[in-house]
N, C-alpha and C. Protein backbone atom coordinates (compact mmCIF):
# COMPACT_ATOMS: atom_id res chain seq x y z
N UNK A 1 125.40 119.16 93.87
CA UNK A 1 124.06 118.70 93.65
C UNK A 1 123.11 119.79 94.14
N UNK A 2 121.72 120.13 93.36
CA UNK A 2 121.32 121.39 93.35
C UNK A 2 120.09 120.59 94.20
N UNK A 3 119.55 120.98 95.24
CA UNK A 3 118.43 120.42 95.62
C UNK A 3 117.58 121.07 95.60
N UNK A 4 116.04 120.82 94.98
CA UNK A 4 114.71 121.65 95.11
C UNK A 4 113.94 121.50 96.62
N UNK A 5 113.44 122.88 96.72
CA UNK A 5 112.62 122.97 98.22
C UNK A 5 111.77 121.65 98.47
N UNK A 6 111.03 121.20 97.44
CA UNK A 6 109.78 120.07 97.35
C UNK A 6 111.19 118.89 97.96
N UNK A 7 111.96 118.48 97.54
CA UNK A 7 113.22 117.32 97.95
C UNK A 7 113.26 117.89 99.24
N UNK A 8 113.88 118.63 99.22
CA UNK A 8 114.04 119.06 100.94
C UNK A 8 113.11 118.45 101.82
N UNK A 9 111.87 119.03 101.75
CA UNK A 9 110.36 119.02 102.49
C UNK A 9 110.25 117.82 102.64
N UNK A 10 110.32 116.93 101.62
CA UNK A 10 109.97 115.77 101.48
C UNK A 10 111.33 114.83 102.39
N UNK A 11 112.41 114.84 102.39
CA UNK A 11 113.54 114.38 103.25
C UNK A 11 112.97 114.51 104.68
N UNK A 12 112.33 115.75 104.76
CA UNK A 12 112.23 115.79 106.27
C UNK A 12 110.91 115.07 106.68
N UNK A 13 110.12 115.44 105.71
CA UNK A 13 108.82 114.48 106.01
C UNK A 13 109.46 112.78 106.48
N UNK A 14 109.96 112.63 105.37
CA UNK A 14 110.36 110.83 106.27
C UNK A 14 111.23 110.58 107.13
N UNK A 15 112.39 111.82 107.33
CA UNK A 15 113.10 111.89 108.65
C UNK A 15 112.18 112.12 109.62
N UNK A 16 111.09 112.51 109.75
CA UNK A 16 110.08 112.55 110.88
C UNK A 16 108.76 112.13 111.26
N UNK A 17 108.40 110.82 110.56
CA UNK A 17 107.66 109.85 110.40
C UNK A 17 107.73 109.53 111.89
N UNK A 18 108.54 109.07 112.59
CA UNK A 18 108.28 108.67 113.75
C UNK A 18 108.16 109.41 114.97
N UNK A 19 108.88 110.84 114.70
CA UNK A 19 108.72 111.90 115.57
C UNK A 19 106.90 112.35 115.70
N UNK A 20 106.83 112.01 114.82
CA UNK A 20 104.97 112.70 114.17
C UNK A 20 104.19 111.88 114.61
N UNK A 21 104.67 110.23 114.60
CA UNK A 21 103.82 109.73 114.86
C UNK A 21 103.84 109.55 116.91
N UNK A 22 104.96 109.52 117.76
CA UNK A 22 104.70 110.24 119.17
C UNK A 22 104.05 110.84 119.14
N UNK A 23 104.64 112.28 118.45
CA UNK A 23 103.70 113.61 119.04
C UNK A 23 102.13 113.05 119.16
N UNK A 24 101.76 112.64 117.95
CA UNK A 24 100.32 112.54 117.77
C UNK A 24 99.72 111.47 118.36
N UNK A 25 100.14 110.35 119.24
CA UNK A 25 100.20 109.92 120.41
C UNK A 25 99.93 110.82 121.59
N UNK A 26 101.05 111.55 121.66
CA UNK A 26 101.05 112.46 122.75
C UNK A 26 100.19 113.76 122.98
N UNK A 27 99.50 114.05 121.71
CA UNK A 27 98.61 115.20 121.85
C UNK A 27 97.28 114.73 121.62
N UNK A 28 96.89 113.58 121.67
CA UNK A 28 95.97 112.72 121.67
C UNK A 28 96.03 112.71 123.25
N UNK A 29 97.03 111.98 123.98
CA UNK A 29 96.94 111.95 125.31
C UNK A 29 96.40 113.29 126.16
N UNK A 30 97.11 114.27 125.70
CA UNK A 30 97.12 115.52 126.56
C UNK A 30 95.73 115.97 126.36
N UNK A 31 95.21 115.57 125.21
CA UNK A 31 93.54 116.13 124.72
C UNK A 31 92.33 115.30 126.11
N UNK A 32 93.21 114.12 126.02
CA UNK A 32 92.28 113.06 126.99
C UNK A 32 92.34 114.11 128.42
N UNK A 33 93.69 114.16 128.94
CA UNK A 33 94.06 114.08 130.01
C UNK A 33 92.80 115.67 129.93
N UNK A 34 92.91 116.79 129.28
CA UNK A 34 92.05 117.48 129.17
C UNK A 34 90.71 117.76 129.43
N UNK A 35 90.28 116.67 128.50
CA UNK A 35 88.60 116.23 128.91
C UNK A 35 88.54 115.81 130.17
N UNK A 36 89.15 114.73 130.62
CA UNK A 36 89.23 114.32 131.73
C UNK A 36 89.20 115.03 132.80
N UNK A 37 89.82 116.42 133.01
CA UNK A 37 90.12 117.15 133.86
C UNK A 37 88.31 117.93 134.03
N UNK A 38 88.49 118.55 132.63
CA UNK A 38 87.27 118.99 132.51
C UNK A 38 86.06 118.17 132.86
N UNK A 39 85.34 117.04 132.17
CA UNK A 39 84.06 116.39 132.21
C UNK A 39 84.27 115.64 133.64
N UNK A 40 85.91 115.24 133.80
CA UNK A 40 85.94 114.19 135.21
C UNK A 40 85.45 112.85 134.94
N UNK A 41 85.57 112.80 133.63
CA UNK A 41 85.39 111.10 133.10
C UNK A 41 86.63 110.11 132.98
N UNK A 42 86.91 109.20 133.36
CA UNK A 42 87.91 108.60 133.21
C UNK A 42 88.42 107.93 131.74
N UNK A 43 87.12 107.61 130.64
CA UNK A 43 87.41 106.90 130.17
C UNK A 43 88.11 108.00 128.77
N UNK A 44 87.38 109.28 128.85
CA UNK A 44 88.11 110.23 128.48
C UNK A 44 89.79 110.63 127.86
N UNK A 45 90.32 109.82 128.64
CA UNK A 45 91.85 109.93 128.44
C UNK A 45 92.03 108.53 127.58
N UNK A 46 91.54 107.75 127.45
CA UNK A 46 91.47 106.40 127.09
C UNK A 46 91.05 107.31 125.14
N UNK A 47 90.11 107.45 125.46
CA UNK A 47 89.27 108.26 124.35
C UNK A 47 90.68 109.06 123.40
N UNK A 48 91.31 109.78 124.24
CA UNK A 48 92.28 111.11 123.54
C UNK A 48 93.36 110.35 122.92
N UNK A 49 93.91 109.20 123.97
CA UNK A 49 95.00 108.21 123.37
C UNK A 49 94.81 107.20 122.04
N UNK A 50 93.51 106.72 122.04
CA UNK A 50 92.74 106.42 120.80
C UNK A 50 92.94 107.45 119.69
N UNK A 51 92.37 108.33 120.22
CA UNK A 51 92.74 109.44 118.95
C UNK A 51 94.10 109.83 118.21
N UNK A 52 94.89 109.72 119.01
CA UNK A 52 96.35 110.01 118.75
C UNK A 52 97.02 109.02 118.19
N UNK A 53 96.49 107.34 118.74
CA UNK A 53 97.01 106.31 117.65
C UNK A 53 96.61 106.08 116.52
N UNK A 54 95.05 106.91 116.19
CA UNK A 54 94.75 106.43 115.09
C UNK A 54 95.21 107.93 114.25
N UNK A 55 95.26 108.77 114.78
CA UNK A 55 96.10 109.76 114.11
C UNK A 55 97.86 109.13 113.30
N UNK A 56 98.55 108.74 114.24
CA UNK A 56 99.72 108.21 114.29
C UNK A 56 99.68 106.89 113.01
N UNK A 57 98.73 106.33 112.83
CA UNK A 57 98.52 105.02 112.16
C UNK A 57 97.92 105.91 110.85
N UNK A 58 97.40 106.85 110.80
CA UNK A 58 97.09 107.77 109.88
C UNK A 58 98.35 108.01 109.19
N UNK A 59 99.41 109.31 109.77
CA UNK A 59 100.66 109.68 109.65
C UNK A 59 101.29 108.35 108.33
N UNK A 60 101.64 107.11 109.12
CA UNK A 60 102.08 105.85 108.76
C UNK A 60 101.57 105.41 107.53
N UNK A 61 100.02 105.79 107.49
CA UNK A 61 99.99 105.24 105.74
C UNK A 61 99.76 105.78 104.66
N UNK A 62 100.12 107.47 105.47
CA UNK A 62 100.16 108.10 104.01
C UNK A 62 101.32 108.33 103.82
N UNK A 63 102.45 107.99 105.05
CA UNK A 63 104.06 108.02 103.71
C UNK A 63 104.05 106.75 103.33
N UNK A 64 103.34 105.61 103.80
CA UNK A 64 103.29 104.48 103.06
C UNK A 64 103.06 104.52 101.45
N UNK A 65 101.97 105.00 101.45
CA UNK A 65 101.14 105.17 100.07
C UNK A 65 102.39 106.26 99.32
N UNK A 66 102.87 107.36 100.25
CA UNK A 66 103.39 107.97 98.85
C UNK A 66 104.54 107.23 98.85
N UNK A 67 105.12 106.36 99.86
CA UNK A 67 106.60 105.58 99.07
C UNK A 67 106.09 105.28 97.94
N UNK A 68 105.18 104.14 98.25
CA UNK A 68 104.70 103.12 97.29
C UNK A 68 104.37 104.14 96.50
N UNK A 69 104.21 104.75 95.83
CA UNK A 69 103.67 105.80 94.51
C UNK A 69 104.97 106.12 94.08
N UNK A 70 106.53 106.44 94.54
CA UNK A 70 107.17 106.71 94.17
C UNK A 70 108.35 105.56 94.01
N UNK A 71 108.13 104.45 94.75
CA UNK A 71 108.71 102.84 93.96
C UNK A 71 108.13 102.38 92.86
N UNK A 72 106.81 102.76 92.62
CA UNK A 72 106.11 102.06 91.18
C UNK A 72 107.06 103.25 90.54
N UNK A 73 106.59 104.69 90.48
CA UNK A 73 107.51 105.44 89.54
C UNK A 73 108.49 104.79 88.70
N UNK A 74 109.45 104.45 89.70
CA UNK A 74 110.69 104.08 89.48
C UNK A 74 110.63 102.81 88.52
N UNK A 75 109.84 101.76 89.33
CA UNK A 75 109.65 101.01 88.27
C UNK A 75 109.69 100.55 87.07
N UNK A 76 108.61 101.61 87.06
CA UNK A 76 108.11 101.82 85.71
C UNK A 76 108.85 103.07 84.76
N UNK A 77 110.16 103.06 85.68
CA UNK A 77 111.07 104.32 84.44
C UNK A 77 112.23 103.33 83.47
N UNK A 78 111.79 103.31 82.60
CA UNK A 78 112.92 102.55 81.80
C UNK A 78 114.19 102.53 81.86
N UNK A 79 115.39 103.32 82.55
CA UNK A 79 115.87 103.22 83.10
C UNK A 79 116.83 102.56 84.41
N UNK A 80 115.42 102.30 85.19
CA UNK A 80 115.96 100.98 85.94
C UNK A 80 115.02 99.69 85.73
N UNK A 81 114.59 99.33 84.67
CA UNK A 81 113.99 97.88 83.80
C UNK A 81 114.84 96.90 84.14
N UNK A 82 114.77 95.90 84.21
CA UNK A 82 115.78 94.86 84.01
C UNK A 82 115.33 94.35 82.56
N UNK A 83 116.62 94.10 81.53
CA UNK A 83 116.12 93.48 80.52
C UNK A 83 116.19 92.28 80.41
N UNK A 84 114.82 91.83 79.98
CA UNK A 84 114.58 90.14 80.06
C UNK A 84 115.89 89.26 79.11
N UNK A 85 116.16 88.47 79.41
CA UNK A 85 117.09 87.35 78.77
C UNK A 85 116.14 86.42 77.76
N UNK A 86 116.29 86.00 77.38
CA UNK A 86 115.58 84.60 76.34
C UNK A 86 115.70 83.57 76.65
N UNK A 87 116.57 83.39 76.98
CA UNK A 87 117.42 82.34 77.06
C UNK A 87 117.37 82.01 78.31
N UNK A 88 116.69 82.14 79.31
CA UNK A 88 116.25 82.54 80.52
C UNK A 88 116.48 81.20 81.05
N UNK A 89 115.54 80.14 79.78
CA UNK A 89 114.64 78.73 80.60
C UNK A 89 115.84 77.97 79.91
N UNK A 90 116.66 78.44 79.13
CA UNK A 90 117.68 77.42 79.30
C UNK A 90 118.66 77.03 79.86
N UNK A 91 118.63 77.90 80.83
CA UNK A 91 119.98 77.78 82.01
C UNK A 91 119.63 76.92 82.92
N UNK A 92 118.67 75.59 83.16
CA UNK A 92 118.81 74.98 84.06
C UNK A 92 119.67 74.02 83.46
């Protein structure tokens, strides 16, 4: 099986959906812990961790959206259709 770079890229993108979404947790934190150090505000770090979940919740719905873009695909490939029966409503 011959695999293209774009398949590749893309394998690893959803093998690391959850790695991505830590980090960006975690560099959200370290940004806080940052300010914090710097301005000496407390709520600061509160602030950076915010950032990093909504980064992280970011991450989350754009492989959402492209699953979902690539399950309708499929869908909609004739190929995997199910073909309707007729006779459907007479099997009770």
């Amino acid at each position: 099986m011959n695999l293209s770079t774009k398949e590749i890229i893309r394998g690893a993108s959803d093998l690391s959906l959850a790695i991505s979404m830590a980090a960006a947790v975690a560099i959200g934190a370290a940004i806080g812990i940052g300010m914090k150090k710097l301005f000496g505000y407390d709520w600061l770090l509160f602030l950076g961790i915010a950032w990093g979940a909504g980064a992280a919740v970011l991450n989350f719905v754009k492989a959402y959206k492209r699953l979902r873009a690539e399950m309708k695909e499929l869908e909609e490939n004739p190929r995997y259709k199910i073909a309707q029966r007729q006779d459907d409503e007479d099997d009770d």
